[in-house]
C-alpha atoms as a PDB file:
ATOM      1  CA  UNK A   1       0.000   0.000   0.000  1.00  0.00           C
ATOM      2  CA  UNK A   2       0.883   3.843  -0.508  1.00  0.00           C
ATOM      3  CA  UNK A   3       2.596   5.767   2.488  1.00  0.00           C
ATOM      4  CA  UNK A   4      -0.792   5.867   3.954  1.00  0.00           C
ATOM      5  CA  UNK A   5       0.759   9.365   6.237  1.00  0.00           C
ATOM      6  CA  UNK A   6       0.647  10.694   2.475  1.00  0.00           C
ATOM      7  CA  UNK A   7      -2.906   9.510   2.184  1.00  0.00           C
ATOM      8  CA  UNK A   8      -4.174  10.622   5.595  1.00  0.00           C
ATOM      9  CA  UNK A   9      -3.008  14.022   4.555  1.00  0.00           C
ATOM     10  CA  UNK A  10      -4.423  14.095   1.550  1.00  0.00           C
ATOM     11  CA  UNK A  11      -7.699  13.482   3.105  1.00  0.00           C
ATOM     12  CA  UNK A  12      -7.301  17.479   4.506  1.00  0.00           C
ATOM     13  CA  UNK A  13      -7.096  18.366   1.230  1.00  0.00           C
ATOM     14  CA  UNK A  14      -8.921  16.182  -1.709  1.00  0.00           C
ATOM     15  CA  UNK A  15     -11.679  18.141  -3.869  1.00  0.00           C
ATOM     16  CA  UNK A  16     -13.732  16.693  -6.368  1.00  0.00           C
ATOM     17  CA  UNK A  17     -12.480  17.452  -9.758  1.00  0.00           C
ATOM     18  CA  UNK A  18     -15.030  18.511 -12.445  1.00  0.00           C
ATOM     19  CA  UNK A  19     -13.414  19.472 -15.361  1.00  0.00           C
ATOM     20  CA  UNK A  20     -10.188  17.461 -16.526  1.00  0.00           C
ATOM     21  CA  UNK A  21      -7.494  18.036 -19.128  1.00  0.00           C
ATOM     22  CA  UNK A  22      -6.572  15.979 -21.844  1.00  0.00           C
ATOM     23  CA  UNK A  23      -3.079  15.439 -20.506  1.00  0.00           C
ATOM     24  CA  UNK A  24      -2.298  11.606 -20.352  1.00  0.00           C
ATOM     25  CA  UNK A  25      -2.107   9.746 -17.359  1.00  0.00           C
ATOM     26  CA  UNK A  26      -0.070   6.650 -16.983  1.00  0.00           C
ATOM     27  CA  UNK A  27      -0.710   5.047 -14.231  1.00  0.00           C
ATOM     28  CA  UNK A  28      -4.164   4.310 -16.068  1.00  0.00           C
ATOM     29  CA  UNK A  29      -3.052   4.031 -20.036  1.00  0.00           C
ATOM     30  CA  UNK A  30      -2.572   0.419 -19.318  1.00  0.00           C
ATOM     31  CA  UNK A  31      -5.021  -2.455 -18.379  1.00  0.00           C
ATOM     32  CA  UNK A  32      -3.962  -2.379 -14.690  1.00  0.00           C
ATOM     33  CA  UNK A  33      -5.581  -3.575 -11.618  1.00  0.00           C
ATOM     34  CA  UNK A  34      -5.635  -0.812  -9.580  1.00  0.00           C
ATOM     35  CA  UNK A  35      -6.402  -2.957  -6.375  1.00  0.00           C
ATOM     36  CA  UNK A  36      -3.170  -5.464  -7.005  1.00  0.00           C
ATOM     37  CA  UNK A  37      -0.898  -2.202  -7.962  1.00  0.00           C
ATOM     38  CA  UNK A  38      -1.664   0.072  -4.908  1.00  0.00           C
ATOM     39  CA  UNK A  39      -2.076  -2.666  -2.469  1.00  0.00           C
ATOM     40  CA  UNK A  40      -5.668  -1.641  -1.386  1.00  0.00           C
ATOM     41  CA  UNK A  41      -7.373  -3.528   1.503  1.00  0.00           C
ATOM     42  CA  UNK A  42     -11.207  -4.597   1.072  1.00  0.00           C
ATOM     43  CA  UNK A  43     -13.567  -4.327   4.043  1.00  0.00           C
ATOM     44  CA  UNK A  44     -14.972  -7.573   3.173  1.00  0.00           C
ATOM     45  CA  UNK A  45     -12.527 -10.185   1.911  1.00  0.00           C
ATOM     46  CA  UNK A  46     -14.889 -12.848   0.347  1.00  0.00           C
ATOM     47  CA  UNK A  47     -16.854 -10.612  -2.024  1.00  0.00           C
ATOM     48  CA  UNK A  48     -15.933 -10.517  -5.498  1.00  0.00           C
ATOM     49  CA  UNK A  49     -14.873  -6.980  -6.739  1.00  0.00           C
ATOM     50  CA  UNK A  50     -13.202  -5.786 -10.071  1.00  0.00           C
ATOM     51  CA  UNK A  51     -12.283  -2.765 -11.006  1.00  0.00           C
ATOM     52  CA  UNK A  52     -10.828  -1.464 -14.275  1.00  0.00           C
ATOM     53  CA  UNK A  53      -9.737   1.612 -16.055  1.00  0.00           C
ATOM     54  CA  UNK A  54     -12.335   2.802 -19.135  1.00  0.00           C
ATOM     55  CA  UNK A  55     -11.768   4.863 -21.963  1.00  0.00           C
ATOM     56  CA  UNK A  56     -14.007   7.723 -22.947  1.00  0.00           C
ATOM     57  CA  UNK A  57     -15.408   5.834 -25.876  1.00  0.00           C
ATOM     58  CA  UNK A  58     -16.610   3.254 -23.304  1.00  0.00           C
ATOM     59  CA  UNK A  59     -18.550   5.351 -21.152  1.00  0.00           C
ATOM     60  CA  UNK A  60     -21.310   7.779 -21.897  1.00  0.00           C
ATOM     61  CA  UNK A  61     -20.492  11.424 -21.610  1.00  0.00           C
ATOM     62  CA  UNK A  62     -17.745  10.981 -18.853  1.00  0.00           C
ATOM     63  CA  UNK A  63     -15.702  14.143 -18.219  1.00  0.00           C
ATOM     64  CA  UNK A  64     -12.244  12.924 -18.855  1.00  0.00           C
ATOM     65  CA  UNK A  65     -10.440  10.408 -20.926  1.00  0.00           C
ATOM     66  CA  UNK A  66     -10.368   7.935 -18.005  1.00  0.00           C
ATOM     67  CA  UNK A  67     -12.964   6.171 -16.183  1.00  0.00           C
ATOM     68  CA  UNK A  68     -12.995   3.394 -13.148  1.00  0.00           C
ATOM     69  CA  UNK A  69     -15.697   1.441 -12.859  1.00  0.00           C
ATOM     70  CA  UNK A  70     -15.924  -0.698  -9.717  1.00  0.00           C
ATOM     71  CA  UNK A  71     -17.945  -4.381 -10.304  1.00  0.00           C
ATOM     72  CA  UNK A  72     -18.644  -6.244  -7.358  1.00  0.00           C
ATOM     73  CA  UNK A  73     -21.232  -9.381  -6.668  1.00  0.00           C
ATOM     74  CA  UNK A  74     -24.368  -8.321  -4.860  1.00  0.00           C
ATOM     75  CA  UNK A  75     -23.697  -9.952  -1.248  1.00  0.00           C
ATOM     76  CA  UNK A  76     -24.104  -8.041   2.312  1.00  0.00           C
ATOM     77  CA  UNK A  77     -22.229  -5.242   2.606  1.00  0.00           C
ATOM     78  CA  UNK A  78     -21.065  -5.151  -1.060  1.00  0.00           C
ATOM     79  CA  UNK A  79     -21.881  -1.760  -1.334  1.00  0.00           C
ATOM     80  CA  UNK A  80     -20.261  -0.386   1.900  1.00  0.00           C
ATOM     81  CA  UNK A  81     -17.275  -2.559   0.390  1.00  0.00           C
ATOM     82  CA  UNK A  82     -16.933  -0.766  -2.792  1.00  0.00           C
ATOM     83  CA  UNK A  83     -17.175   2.698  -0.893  1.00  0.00           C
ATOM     84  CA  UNK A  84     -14.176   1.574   1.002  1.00  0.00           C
ATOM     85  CA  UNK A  85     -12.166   0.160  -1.612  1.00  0.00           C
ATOM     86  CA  UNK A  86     -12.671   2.881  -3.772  1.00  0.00           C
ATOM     87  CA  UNK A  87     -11.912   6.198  -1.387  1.00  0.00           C
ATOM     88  CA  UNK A  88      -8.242   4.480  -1.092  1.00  0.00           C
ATOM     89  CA  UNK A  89      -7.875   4.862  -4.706  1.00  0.00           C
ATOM     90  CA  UNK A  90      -9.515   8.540  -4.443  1.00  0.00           C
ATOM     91  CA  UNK A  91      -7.081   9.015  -1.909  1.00  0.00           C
ATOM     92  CA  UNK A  92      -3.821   7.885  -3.434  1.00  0.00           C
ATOM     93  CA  UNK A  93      -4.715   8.992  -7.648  1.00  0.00           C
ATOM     94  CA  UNK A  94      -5.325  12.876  -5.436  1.00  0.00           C
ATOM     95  CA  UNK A  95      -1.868  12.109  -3.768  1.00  0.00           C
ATOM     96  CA  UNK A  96      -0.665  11.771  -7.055  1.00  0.00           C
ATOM     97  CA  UNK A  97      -1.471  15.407  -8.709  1.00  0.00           C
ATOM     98  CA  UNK A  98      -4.430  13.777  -9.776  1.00  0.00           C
ATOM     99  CA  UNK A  99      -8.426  15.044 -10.110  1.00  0.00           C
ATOM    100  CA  UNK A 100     -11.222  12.191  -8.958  1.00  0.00           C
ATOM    101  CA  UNK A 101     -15.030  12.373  -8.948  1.00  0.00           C
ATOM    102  CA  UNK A 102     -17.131   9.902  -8.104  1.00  0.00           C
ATOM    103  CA  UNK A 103     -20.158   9.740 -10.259  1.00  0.00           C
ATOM    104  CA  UNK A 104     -22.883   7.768  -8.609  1.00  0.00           C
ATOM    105  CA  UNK A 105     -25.604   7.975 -11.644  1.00  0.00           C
ATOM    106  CA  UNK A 106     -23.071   7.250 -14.521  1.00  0.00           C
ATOM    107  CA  UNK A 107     -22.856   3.645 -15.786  1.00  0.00           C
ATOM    108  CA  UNK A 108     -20.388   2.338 -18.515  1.00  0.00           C
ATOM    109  CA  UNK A 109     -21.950   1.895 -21.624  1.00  0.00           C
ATOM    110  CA  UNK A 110     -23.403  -1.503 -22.804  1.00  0.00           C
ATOM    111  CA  UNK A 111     -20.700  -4.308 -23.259  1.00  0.00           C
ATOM    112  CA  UNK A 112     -18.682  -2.734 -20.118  1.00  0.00           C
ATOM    113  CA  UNK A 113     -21.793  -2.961 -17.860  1.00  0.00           C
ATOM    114  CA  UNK A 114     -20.891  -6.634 -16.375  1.00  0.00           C
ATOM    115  CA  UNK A 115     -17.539  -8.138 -16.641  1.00  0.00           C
ATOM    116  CA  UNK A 116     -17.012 -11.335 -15.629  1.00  0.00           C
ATOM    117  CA  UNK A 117     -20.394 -11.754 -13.838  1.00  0.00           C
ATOM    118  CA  UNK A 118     -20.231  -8.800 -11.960  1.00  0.00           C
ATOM    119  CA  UNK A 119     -22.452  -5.430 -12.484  1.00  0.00           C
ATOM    120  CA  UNK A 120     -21.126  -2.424 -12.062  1.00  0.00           C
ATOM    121  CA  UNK A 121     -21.922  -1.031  -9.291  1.00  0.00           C
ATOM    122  CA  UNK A 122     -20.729   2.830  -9.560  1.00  0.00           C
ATOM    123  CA  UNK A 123     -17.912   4.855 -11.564  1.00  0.00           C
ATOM    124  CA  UNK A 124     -15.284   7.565 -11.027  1.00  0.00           C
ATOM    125  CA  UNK A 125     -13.705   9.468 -13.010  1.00  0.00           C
ATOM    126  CA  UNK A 126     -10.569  10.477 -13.188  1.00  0.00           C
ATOM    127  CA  UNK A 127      -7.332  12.606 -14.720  1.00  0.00           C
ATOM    128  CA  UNK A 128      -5.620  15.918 -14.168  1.00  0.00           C
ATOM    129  CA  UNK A 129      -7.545  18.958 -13.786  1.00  0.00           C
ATOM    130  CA  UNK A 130      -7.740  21.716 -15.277  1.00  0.00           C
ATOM    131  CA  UNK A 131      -8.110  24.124 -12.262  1.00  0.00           C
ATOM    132  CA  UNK A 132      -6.537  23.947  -8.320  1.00  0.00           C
ATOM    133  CA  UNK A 133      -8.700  21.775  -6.575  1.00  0.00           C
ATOM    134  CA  UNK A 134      -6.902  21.487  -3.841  1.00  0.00           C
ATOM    135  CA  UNK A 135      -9.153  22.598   0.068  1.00  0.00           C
ATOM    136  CA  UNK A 136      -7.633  24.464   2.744  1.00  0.00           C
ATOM    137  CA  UNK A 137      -8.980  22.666   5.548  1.00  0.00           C
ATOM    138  CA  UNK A 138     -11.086  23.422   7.588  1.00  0.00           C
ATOM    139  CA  UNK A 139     -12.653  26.575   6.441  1.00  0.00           C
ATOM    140  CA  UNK A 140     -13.191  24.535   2.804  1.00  0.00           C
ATOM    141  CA  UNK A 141     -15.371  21.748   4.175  1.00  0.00           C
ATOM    142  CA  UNK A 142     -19.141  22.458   4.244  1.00  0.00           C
ATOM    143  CA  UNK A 143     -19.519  19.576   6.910  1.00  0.00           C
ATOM    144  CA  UNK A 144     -21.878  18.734  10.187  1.00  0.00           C
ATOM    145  CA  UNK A 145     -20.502  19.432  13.112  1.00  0.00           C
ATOM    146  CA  UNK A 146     -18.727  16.449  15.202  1.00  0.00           C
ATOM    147  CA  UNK A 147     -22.024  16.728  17.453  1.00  0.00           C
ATOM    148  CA  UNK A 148     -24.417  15.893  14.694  1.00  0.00           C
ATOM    149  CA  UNK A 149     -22.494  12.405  13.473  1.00  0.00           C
ATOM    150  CA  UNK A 150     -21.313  11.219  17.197  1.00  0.00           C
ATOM    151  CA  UNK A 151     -23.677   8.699  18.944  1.00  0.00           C
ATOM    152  CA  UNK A 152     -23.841   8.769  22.854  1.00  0.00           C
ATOM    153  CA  UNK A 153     -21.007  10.673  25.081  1.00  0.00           C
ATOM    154  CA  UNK A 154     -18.732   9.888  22.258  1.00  0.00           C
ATOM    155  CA  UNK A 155     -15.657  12.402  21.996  1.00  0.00           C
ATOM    156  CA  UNK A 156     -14.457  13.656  18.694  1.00  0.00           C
ATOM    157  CA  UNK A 157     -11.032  12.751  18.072  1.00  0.00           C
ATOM    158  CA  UNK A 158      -8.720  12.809  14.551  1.00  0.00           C
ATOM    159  CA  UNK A 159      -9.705   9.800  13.354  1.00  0.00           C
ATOM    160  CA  UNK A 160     -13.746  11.092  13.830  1.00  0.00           C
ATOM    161  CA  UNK A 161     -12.694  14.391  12.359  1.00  0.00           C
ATOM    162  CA  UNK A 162     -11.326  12.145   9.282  1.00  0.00           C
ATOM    163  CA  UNK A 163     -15.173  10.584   8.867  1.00  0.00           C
ATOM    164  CA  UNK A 164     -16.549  14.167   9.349  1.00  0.00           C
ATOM    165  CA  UNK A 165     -14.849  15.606   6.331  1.00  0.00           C
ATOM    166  CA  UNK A 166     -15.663  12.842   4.151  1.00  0.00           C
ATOM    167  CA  UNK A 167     -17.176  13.471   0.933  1.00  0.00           C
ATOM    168  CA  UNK A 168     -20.359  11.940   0.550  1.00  0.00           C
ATOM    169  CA  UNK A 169     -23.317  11.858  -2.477  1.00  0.00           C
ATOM    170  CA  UNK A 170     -25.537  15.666  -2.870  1.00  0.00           C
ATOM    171  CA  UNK A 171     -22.991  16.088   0.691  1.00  0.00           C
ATOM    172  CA  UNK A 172     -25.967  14.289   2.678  1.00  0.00           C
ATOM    173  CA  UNK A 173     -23.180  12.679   5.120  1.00  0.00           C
ATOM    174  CA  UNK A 174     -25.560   9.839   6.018  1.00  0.00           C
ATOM    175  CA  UNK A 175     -23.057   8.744   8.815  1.00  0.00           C
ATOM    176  CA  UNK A 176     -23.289   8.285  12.980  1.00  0.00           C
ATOM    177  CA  UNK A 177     -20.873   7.192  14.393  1.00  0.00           C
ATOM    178  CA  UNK A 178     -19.955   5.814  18.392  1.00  0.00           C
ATOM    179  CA  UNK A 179     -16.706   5.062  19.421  1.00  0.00           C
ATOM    180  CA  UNK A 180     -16.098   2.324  22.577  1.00  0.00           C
ATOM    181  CA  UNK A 181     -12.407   2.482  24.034  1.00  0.00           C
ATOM    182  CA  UNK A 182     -10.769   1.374  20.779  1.00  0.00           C
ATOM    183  CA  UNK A 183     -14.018   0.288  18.821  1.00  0.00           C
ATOM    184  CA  UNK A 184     -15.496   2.935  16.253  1.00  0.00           C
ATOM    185  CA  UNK A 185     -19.430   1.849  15.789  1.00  0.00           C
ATOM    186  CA  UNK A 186     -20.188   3.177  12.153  1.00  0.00           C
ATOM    187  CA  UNK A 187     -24.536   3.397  11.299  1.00  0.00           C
ATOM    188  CA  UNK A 188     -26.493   5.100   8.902  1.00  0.00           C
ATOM    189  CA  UNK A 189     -29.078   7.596   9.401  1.00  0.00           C
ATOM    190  CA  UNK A 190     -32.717   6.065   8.418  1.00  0.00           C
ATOM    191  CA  UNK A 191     -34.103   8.051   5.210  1.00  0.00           C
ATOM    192  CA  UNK A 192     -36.276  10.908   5.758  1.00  0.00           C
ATOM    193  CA  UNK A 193     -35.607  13.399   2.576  1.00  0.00           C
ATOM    194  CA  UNK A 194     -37.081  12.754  -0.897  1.00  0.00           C
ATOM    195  CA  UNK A 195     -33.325  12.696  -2.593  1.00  0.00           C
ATOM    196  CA  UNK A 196     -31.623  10.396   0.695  1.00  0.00           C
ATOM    197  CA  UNK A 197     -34.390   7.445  -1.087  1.00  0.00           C
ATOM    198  CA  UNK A 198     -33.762   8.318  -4.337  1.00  0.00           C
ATOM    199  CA  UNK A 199     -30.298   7.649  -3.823  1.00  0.00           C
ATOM    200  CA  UNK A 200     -30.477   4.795  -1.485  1.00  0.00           C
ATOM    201  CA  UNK A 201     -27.322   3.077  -2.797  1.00  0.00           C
ATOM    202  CA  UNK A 202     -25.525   5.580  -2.698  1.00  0.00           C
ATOM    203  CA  UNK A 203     -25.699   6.091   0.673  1.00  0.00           C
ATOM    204  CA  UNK A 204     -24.314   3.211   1.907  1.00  0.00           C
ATOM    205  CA  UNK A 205     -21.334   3.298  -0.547  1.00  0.00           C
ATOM    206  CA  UNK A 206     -20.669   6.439   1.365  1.00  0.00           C
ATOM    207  CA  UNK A 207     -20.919   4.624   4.772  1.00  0.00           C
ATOM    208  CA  UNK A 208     -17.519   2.732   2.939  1.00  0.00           C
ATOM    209  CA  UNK A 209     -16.192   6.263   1.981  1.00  0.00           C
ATOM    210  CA  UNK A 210     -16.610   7.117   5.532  1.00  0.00           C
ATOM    211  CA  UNK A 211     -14.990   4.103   7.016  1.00  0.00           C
ATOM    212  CA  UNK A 212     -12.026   4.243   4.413  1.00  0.00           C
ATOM    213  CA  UNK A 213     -10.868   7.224   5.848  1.00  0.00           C
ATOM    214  CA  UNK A 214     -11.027   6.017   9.183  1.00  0.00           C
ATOM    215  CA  UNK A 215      -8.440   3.033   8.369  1.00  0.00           C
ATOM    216  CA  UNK A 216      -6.612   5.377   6.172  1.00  0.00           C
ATOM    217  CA  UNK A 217      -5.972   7.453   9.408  1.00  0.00           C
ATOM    218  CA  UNK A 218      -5.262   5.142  12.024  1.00  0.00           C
ATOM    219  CA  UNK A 219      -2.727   2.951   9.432  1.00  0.00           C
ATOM    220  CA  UNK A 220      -1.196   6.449   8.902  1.00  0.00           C
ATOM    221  CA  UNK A 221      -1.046   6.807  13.463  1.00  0.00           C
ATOM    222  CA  UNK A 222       0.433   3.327  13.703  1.00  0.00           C
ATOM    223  CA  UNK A 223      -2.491   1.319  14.752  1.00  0.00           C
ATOM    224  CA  UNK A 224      -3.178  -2.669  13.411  1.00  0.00           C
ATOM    225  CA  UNK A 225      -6.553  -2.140  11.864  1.00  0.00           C
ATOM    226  CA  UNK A 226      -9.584  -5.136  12.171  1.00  0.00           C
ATOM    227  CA  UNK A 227     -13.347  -4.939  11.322  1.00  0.00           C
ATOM    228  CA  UNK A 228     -16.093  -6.738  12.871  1.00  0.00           C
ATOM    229  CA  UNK A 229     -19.953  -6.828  11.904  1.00  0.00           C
ATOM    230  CA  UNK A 230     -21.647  -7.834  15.184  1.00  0.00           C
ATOM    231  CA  UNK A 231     -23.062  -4.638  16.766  1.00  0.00           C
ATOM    232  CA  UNK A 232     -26.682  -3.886  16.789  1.00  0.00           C
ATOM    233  CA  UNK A 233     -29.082  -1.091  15.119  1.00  0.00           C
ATOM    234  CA  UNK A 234     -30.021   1.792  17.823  1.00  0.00           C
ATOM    235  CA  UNK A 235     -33.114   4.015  17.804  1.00  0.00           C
ATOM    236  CA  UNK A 236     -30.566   6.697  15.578  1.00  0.00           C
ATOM    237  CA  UNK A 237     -29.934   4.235  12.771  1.00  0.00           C
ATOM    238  CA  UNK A 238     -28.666   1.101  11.220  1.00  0.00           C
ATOM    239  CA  UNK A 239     -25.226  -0.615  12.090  1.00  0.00           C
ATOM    240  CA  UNK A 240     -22.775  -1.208   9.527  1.00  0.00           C
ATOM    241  CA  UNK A 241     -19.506  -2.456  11.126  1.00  0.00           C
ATOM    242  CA  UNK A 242     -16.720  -1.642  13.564  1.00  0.00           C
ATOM    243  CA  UNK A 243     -13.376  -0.359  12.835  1.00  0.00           C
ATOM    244  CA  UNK A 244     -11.130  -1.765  15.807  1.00  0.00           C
ATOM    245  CA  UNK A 245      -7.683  -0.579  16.545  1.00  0.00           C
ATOM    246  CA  UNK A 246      -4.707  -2.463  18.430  1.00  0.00           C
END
């Protein structure tokens, strides 16, 4: 894996990228797996996941000249999984000089919509910008407050302030989050706005987002990182999985 102290700062500073220049990027001319080459953990080892690099010609109206589609089998948590998986490769391409955007309602177009057996699931696109899009933190984060995503008497800390700041779909932050002596609780908010159903996936891919930047953090502080999926929903949402440090 990347220097994940590189990562965790880039968290502080990552910015969606909307327009992209047509300067070529190499890491992504070739057919590489991007999971395999940057050494990125999954949050659940035993679903299948593929991602590849598209060309523009391959998806519809995409914004650059590169496109990563994420494929995964439909099995619990699959969607929480690609979230995760695909924030450390936000992470590192934006440590790289590079501009990232996930795009929740673009699909590839028709012969790139399954490969081998598995759908895709959501894309992001990719390249060099055109502009700065680099934050200054934290007056360029339109975020809750640490009091609206904390569960309980749970104190913010740097790892919670990493969650905070995480980028999430139309910036609902679905997240809640509870932390137990080394034990971070993750759950999503129940739906109550017209768009939060509309884009019910969506949501829990950025529940993954969320907890990605959580590992990325406490890798980057020195910690041995394990997850566990035995807590239990609580009257302020639905449980996704724990983050536990040693």
């Amino acid at each position: 894996m990347e220097d994940y102290k590189c990562l965790a700062e880039t968290i502080y500073k990552r910015k969606s990228t909307r327009v992209f220049s047509k300067k070529t990027v190499e890491i992504l001319e070739n057919d590489i797996n991007l999971m395999e080459a940057f050494g990125i953990r999954a949050l659940i080892d035993d679903i299948k996941v593929k991602v590849k690099v598209l060309g523009k010609n391959e998806v519809r109206n995409n914004r650059s000249d590169y496109c990563i589609a994420f494929y995964s089998e439909e099995k619990p948590l699959y969607l929480e999984n690609i979230g995760f998986i695909g924030q450390q490769i936000d992470l590192i391409l934006q440590s790289k000089g590079l501009g990232t955007c996930w795009w929740g309602m673009k699909k590839p177009k028709k012969d790139y919509k399954n490969i081998d057996n598995l759908g895709c699931i959501i894309t992001m696109t990719a390249g060099y910008s055109k502009h700065d899009e680099i934050r200054t933190y934290p007056d360029g984060f339109d975020r809750k407050t640490a009091g609206e995503i904390l569960i309980g008497d749970t104190e913010t800390d740097s790892l919670i302030e990493t969650v905070r700041i995480a980028p999430s779909a139309v910036n609902l932050q679905p997240w809640l989050i509870e932390k137990t002596d080394k034990k971070y609780n993750f759950y999503i908010k129940p739906p109550k706005k017209i768009m939060e159903k509309i884009i019910s996936d969506m949501r829990f891919i950025d529940l993954g987002i969320a907890m990605a930047h959580l590992f990325v953090q406490a890798k980057a502080d020195g910690y041995n990182v394990s997850f566990i999926f035995d807590g239990k929903n609580t009257k302020q949402g639905k449980y996704i999985g724990t983050i536990c440090l040693e």
